[in-house]
Protein backbone atom coordinates (compact mmCIF):
# COMPACT_ATOMS: atom_id res chain seq x y z
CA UNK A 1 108.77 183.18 216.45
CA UNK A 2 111.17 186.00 218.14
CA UNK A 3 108.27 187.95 219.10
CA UNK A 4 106.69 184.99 220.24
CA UNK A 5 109.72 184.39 222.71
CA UNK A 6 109.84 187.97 223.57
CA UNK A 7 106.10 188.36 224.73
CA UNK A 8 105.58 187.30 228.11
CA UNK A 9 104.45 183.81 228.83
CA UNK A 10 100.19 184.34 228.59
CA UNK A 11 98.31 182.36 226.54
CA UNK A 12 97.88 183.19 223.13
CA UNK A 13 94.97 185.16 222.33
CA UNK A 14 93.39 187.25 219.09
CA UNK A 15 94.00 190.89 218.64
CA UNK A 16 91.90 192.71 216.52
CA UNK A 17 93.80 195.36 214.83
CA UNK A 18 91.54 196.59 212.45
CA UNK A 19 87.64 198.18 212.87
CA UNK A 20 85.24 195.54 211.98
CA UNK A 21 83.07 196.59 208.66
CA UNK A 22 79.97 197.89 209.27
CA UNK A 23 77.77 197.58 205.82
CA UNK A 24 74.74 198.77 206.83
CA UNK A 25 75.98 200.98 209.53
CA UNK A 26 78.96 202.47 207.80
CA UNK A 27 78.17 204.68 205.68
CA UNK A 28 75.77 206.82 208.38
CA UNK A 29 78.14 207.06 211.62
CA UNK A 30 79.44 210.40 210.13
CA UNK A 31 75.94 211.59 209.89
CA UNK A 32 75.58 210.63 213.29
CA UNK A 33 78.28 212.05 214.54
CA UNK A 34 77.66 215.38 213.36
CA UNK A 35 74.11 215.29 214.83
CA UNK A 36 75.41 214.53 218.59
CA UNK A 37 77.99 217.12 218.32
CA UNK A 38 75.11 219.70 217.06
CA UNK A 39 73.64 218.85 220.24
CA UNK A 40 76.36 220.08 222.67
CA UNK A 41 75.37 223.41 221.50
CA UNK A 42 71.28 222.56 221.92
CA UNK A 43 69.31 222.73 225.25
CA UNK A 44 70.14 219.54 227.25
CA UNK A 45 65.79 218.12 226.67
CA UNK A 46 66.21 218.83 223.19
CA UNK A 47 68.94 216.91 222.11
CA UNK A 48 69.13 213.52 219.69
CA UNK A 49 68.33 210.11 221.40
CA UNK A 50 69.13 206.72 219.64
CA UNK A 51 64.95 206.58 218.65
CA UNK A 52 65.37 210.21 217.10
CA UNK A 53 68.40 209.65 215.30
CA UNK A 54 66.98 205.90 213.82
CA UNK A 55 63.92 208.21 212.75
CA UNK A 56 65.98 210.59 211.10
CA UNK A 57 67.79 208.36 209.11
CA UNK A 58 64.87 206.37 207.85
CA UNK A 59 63.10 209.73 207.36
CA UNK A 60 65.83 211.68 205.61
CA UNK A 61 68.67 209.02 204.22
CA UNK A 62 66.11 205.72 203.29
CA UNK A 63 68.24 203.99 206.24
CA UNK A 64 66.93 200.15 205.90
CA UNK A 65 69.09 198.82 209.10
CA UNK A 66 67.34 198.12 212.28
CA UNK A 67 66.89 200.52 215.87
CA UNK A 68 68.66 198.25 217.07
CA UNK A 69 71.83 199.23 215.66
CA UNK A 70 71.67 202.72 215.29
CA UNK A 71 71.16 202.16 219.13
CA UNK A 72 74.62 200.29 219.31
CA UNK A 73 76.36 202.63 217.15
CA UNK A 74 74.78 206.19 219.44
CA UNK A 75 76.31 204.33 222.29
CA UNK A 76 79.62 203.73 220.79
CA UNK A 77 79.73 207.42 219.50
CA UNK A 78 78.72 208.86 223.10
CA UNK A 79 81.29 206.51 224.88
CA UNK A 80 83.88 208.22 222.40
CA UNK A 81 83.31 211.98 224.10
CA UNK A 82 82.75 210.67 228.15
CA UNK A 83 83.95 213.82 229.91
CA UNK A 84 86.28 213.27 232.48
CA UNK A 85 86.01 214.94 236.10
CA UNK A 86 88.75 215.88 238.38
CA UNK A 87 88.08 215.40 242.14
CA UNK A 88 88.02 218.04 244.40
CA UNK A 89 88.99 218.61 248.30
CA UNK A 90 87.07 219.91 250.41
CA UNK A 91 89.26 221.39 253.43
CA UNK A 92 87.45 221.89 256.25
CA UNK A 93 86.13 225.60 256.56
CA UNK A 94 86.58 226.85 252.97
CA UNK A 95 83.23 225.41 250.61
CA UNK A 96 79.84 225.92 251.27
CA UNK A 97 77.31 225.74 248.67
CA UNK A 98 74.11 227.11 248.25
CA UNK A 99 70.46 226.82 246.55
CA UNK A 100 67.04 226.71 246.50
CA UNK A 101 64.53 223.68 245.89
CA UNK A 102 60.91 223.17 246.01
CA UNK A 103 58.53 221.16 247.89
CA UNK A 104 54.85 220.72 249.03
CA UNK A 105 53.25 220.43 252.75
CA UNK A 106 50.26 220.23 254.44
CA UNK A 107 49.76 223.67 256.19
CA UNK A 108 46.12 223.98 258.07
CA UNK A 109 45.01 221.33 255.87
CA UNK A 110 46.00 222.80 252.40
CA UNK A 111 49.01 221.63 250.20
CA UNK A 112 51.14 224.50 249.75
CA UNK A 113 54.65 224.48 247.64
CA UNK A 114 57.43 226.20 249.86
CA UNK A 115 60.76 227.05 248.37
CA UNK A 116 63.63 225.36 250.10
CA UNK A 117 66.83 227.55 251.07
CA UNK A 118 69.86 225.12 251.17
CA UNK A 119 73.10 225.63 252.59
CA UNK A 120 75.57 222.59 253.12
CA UNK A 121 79.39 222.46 254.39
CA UNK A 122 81.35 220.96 252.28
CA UNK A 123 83.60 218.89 254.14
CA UNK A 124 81.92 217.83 256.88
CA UNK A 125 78.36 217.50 254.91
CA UNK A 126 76.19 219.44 257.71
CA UNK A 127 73.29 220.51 255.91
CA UNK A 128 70.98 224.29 256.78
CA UNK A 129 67.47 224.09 255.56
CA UNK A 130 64.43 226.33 255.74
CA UNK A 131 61.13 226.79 253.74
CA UNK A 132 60.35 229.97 252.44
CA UNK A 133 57.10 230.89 250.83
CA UNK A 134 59.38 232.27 247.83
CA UNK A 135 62.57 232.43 247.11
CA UNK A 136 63.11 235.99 246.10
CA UNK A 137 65.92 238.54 247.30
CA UNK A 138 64.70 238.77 250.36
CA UNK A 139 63.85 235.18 250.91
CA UNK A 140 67.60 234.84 249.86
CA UNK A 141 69.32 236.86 252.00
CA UNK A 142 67.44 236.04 254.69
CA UNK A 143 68.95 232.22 254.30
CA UNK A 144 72.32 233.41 254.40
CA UNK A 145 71.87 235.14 257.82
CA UNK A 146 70.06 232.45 259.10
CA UNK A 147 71.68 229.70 257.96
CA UNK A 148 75.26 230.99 259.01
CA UNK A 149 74.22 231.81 262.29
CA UNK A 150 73.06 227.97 262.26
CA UNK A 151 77.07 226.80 261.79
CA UNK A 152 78.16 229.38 263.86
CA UNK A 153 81.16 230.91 261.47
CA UNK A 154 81.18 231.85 258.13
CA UNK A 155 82.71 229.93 254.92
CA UNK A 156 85.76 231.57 253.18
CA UNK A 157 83.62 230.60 249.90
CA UNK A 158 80.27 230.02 248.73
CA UNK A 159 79.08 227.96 245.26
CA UNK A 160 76.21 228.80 244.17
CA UNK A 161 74.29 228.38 240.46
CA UNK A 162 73.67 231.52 238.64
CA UNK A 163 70.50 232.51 240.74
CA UNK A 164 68.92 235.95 239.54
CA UNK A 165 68.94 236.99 243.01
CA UNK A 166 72.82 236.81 243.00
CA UNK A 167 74.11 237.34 239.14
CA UNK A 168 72.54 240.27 237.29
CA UNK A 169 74.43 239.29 234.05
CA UNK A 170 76.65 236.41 232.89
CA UNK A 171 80.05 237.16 231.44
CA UNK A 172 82.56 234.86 229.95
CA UNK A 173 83.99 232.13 232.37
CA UNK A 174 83.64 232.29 235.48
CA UNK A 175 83.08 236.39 235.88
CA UNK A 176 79.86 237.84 237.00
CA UNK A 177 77.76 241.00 237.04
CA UNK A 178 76.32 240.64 241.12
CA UNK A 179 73.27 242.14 242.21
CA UNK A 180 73.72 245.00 244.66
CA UNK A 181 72.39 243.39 247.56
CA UNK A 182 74.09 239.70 247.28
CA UNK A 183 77.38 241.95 247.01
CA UNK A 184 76.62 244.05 250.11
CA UNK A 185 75.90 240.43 251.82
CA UNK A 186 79.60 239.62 250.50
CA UNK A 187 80.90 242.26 252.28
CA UNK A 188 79.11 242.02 255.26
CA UNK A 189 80.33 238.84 255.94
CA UNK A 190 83.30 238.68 254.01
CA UNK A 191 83.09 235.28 251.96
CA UNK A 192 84.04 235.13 248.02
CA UNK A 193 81.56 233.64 245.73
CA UNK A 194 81.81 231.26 243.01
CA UNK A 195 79.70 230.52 239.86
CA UNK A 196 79.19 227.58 238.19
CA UNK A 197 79.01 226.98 234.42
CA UNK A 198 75.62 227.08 233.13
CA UNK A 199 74.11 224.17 232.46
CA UNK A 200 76.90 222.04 234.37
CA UNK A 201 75.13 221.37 237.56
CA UNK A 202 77.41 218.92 238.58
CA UNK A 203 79.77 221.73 239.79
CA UNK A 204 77.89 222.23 243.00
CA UNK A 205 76.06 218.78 242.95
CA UNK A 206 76.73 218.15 246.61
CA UNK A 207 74.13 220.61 247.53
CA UNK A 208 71.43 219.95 244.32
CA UNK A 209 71.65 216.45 246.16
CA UNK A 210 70.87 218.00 249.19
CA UNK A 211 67.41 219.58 247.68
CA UNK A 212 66.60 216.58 247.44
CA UNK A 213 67.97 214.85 250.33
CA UNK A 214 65.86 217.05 252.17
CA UNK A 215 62.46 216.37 250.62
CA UNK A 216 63.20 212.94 250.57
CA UNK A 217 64.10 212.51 254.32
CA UNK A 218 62.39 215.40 256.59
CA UNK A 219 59.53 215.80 254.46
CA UNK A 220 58.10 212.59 253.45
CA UNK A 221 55.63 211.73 254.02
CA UNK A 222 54.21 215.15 252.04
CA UNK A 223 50.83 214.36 254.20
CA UNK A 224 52.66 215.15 257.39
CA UNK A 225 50.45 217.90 258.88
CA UNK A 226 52.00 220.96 259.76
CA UNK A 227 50.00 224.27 261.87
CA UNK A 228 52.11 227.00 260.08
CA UNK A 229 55.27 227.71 257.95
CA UNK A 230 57.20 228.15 261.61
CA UNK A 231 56.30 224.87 262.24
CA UNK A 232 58.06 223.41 259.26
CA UNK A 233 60.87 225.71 259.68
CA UNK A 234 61.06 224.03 262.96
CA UNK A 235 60.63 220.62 261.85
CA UNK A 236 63.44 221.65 259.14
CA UNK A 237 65.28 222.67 261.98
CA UNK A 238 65.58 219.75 264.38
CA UNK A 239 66.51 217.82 261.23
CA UNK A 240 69.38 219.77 260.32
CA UNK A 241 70.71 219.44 264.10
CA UNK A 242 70.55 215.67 263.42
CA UNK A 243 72.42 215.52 260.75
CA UNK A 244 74.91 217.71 262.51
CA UNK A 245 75.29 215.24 265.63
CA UNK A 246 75.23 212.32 262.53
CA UNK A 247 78.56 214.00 261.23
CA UNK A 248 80.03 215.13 264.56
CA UNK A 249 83.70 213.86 263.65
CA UNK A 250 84.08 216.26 260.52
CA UNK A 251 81.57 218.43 261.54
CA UNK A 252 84.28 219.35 264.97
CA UNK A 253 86.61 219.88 262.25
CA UNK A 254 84.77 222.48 260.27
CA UNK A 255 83.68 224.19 262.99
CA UNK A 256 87.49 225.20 264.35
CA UNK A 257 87.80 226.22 260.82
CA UNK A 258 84.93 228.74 260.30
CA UNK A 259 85.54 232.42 260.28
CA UNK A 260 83.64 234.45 262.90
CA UNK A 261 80.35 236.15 262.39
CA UNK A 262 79.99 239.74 262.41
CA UNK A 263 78.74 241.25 265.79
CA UNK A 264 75.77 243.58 263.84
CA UNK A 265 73.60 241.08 262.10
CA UNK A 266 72.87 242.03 258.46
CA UNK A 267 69.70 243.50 257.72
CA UNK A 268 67.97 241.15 255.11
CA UNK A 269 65.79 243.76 253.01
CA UNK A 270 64.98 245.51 250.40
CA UNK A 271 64.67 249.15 249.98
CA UNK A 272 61.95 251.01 248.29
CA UNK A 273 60.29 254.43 248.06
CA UNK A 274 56.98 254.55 248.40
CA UNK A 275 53.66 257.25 248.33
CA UNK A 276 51.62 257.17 251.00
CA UNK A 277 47.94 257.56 249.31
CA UNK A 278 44.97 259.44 251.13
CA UNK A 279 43.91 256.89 252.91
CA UNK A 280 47.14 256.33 254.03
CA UNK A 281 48.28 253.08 252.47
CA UNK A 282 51.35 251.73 250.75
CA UNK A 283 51.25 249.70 247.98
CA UNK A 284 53.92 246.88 248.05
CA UNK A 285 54.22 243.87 245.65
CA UNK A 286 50.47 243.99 244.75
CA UNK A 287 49.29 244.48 248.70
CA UNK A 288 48.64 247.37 250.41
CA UNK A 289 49.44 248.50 254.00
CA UNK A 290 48.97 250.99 256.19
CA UNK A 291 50.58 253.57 258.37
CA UNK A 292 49.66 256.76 260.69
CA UNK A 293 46.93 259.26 258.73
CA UNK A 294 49.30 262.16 259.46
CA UNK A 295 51.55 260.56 256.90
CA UNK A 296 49.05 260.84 253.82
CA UNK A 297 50.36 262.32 250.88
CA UNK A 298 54.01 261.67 251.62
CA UNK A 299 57.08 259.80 250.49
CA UNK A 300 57.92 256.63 252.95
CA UNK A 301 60.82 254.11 252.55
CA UNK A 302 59.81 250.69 253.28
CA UNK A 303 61.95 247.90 254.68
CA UNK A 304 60.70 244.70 253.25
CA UNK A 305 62.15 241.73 254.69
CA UNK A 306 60.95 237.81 254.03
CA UNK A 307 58.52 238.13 256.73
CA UNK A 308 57.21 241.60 257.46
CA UNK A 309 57.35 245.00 256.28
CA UNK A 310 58.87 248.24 258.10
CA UNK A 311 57.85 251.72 257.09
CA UNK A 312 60.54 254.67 258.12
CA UNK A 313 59.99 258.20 257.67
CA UNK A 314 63.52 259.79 257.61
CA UNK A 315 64.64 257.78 260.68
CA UNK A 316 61.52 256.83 262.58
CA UNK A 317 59.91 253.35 262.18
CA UNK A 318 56.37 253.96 261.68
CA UNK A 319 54.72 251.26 260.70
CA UNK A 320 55.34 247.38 261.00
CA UNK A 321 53.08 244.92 259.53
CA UNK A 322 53.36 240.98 258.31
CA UNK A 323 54.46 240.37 254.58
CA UNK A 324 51.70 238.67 252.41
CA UNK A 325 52.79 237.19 249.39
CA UNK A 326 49.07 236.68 248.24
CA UNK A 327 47.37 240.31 246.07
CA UNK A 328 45.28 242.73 246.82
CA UNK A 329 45.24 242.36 250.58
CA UNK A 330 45.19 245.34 252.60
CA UNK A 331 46.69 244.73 256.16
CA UNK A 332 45.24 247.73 258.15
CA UNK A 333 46.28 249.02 261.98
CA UNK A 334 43.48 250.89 263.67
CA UNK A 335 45.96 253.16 265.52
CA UNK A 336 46.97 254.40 262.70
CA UNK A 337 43.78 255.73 262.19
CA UNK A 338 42.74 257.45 265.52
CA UNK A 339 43.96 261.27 265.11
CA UNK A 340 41.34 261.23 261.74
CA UNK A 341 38.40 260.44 264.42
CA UNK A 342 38.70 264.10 265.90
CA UNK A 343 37.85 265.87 262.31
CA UNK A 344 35.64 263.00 261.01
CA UNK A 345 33.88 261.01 264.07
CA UNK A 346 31.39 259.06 261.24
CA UNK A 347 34.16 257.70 259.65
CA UNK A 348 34.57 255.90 263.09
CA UNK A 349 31.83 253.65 262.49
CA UNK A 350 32.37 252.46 258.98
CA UNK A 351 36.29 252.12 259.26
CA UNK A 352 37.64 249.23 257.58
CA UNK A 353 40.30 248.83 260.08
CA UNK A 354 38.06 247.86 262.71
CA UNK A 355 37.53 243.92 261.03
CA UNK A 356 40.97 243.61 261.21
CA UNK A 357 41.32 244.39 265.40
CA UNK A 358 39.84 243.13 268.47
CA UNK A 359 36.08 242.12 267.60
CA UNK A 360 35.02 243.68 270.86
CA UNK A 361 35.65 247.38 269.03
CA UNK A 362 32.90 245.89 266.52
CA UNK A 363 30.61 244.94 269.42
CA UNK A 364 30.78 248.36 270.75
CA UNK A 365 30.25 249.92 267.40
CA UNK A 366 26.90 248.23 267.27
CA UNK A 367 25.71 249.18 270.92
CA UNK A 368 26.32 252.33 270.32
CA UNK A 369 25.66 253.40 266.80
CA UNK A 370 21.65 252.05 267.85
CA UNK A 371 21.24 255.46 269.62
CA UNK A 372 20.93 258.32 268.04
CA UNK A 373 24.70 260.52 268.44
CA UNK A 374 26.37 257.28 269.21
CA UNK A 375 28.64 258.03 266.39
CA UNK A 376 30.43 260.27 268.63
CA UNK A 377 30.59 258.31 271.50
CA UNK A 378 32.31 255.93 269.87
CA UNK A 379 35.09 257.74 268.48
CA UNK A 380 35.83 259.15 271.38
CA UNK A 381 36.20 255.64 272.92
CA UNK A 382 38.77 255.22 269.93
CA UNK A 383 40.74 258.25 270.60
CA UNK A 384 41.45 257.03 273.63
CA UNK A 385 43.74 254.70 271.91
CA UNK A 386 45.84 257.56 271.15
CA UNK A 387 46.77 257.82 275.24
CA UNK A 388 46.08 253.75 275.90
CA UNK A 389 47.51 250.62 274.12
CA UNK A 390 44.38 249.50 271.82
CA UNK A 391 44.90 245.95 274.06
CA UNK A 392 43.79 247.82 276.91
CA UNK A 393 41.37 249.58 275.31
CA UNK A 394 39.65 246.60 274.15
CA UNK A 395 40.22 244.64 277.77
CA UNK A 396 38.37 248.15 279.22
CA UNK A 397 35.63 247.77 276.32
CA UNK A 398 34.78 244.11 277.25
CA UNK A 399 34.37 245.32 281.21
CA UNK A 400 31.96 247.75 280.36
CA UNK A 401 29.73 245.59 277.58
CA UNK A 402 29.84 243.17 280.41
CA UNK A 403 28.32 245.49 283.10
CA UNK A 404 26.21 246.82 280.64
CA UNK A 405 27.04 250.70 280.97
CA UNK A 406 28.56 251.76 277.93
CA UNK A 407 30.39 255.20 278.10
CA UNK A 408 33.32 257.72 277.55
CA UNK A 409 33.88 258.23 280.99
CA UNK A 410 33.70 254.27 282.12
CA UNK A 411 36.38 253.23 279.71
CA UNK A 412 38.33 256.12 280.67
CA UNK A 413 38.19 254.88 284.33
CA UNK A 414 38.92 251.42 283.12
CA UNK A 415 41.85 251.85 280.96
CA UNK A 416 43.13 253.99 284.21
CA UNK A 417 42.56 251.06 286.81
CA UNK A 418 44.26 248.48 284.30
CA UNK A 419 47.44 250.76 283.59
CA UNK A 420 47.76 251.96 287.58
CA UNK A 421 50.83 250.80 289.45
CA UNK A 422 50.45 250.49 293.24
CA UNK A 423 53.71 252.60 294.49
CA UNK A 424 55.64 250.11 296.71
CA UNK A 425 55.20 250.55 300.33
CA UNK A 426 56.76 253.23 302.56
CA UNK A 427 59.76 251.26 304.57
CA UNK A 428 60.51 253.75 307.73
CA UNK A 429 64.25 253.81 308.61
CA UNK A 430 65.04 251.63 311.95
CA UNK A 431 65.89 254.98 313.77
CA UNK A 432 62.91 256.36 313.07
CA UNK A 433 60.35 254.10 313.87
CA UNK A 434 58.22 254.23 316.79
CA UNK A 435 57.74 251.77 319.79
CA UNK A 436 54.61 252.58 321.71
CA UNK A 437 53.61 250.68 324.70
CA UNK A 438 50.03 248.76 324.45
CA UNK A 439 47.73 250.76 325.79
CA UNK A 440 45.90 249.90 328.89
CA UNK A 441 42.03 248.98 328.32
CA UNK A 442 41.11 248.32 332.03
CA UNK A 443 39.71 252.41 332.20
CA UNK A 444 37.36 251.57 329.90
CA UNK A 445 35.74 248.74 331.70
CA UNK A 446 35.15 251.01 334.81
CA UNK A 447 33.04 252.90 332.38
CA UNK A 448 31.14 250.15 331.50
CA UNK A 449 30.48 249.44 334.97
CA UNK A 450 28.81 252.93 335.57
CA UNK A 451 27.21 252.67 332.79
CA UNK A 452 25.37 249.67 333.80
């Protein structure tokens, strides 16, 4: 009765104070138990469901209860370990987080899967997205540069997963071995960079959201035709400029808060060696390309970026050409071929790189190569590439198929009249110029009179 009295005045209700028994179940929740905490340790799409554990026990322990509950009872247990999350500010200017995602788009009519650089701000939620056609190093870095020159300033930290383009090796917490070239990124823009747990994607879920924020809202619907991977970049583009208008409260915020970006912009490549083989290709990720025949035989670096290859020797740039991510493509430059016309003037008429320039070189090839010597007479026509740009080379080629007189000496004269520059004309000093009077033409009509 006192503690009756003492309790406040609610209506009387029952307590339970004690576990129900279980009968059937009893006996088999340690079993259970021990089986879900087994799986904390096991890969996240192999781990026990209610179904698997029921079969188990029927299987291994002659369980005769129903699914139904060992169902009840795996909930119960799971409820038991919920893990509990701590939220996190986001002050404007510090957190960015980073990733990449897949997707698939029509480009010229084919379905192609691109790989999705993401970059989002953390407080104000302004998303940076654009397609890559993989997402190696290169493809990497290049998002970085790109995408912080999209918000103008640079984060004073980055999240990312454990991307092997970043982390070379794991270590214990939240230490990393970086690769060479995310760490020269680092320090080229100053940010810090944080890892999250593996497996625990949920640390940097604003941004795995994002992945798919992105597909779901700029590229659906996937039939959306597209010309070229620019044009999606584009299309990526203006969307991300939405969404930055869309959050233009926070987004002013984060933007006072950014750190400035470097004046030099970081170069976002790869460096390589490579041998420059007789016939004066490369070979770079299964594809080879060329540069200048004197070069055969040597050692090259090569700049590889997401988007096109540079060849140096020492210093010099010597060869640029488009990055293919298909194999065994050769990407040749007729230029580079010229100077071997003066030894070997055949060679002119079978070279490769021809199908890969203007097709009016190919129409000349097979006016001329009908008469006997023509061989010659068309490499010279090349070499002349080596004192005119090939463009006007070719523009001088068409004028003379066109006329119909084929020869050294006309496209010579050509490629002269189409690189000539008119001097500008004389202007005579005010002092200097001369006033004569009009002349008087009444003599010359008295002459006309004797004449008659």
């Amino acid at each position: 009765m006192r503690k009756v009295l003492a309790s406040p005045a609610e209506p009387p209700r029952y307590e339970q104070h004690l576990p129900r028994s279980q009968p059937v179940m009893g006996p088999y929740l340690a079993v259970i138990e021990r089986w879900l905490k087994e799986d904390e340790n096991a890969p996240p799409k192999q781990r026990h469901t209610a179904k698997r554990a029921y079969d188990r026990l029927v299987e291994e322990y002659g369980f005769t209860g129903s699914e139904v509950t060992v169902r009840r009872a795996v909930r119960a247990l799971r409820g038991r370990r919920v893990e509990m999350f701590v939220p996190l500010e986001a002050v404007p200017g510090k957190v960015a987080q980073a990733d990449f995602g897949q997707a698939h788009v029509l480009i010229a009519g084919c379905v192609q899967k691109v790989f999705v650089f993401c970059l989002r701000a953390k407080h104000s939620k302004v998303p940076f997205a654009m397609a890559y056609p993989t997402e190696k190093l290169e493809a990497f870095l290049d998002g970085h540069v790109r995408g912080l020159e999209f918000f103008g300033g640079v984060f004073r930290e980055i999240w990312y997963d454990n991307p092997k383009t970043a982390v070379t090796k794991i270590l214990a917490g939240p230490e990393r071995v970086e690769h060479e070239h995310f760490s020269r990124l680092r320090a080229h823009y100053l940010f810090d960079s944080s890892f999250c747990t593996p497996g625990e994607a949920h640390e940097k879920g604003s941004v795995e959201n994002l992945v798919g924020y992105v597909r779901r809202n700029a590229l659906v619907p996937a039939s959306k035709p597209f010309a070229t991977l620019e044009a999606v970049n584009a299309h990526l583009l203006s969307f991300c400029e939405r969404e930055r208008v869309r959050h233009a409260d926070a987004w002013a915020l984060e933007e006072t808060a950014l750190g400035p970006v470097p004046i030099h912009a970081f170069r976002a490549a790869t460096s390589r060696p490579v041998s420059v083989s007789k016939t004066a290709l490369v070979r770079i990720d299964h594809n080879r390309y060329s540069v200048p025949a004197i070069h055969a035989g040597r050692m090259l670096r090569a700049e590889v970026y997401a988007d096109k290859v540079e060849i140096y020797a020492a210093a010099a740039l010597v060869a640029t050409h488009p990055r293919s991510y298909r194999r065994e493509e050769s990407f040749l430059d007729l230029a580079h071929y010229l100077p071997a016309f003066q030894r070997k003037p055949r060679a002119a008429g079978c070279c490769a790189a021809l199908h890969q320039a203007d097709p009016v070189f190919l129409r000349a090839r097979d006016r001329l190569l009908a008469d006997p010597g023509g061989y010659r007479v068309f490499a010279e026509i090349l070499m002349l590439g080596m004192r005119f740009d090939l463009e006007i080379l070719a523009e001088a080629l068409g004028e003379c198929l066109a006329s119909g007189k084929l020869s050294v000496e006309g496209v010579r004269q050509h490629c002269l009249n189409f690189t000539c520059v008119l001097p500008d004309p004389a202007v005579v000093p005010e002092f200097l110029a001369l006033r004569l009077p009009r002349p008087d033409l009444s003599c010359y009509d008295t002459l006309t009179a004797v004449a008659r």
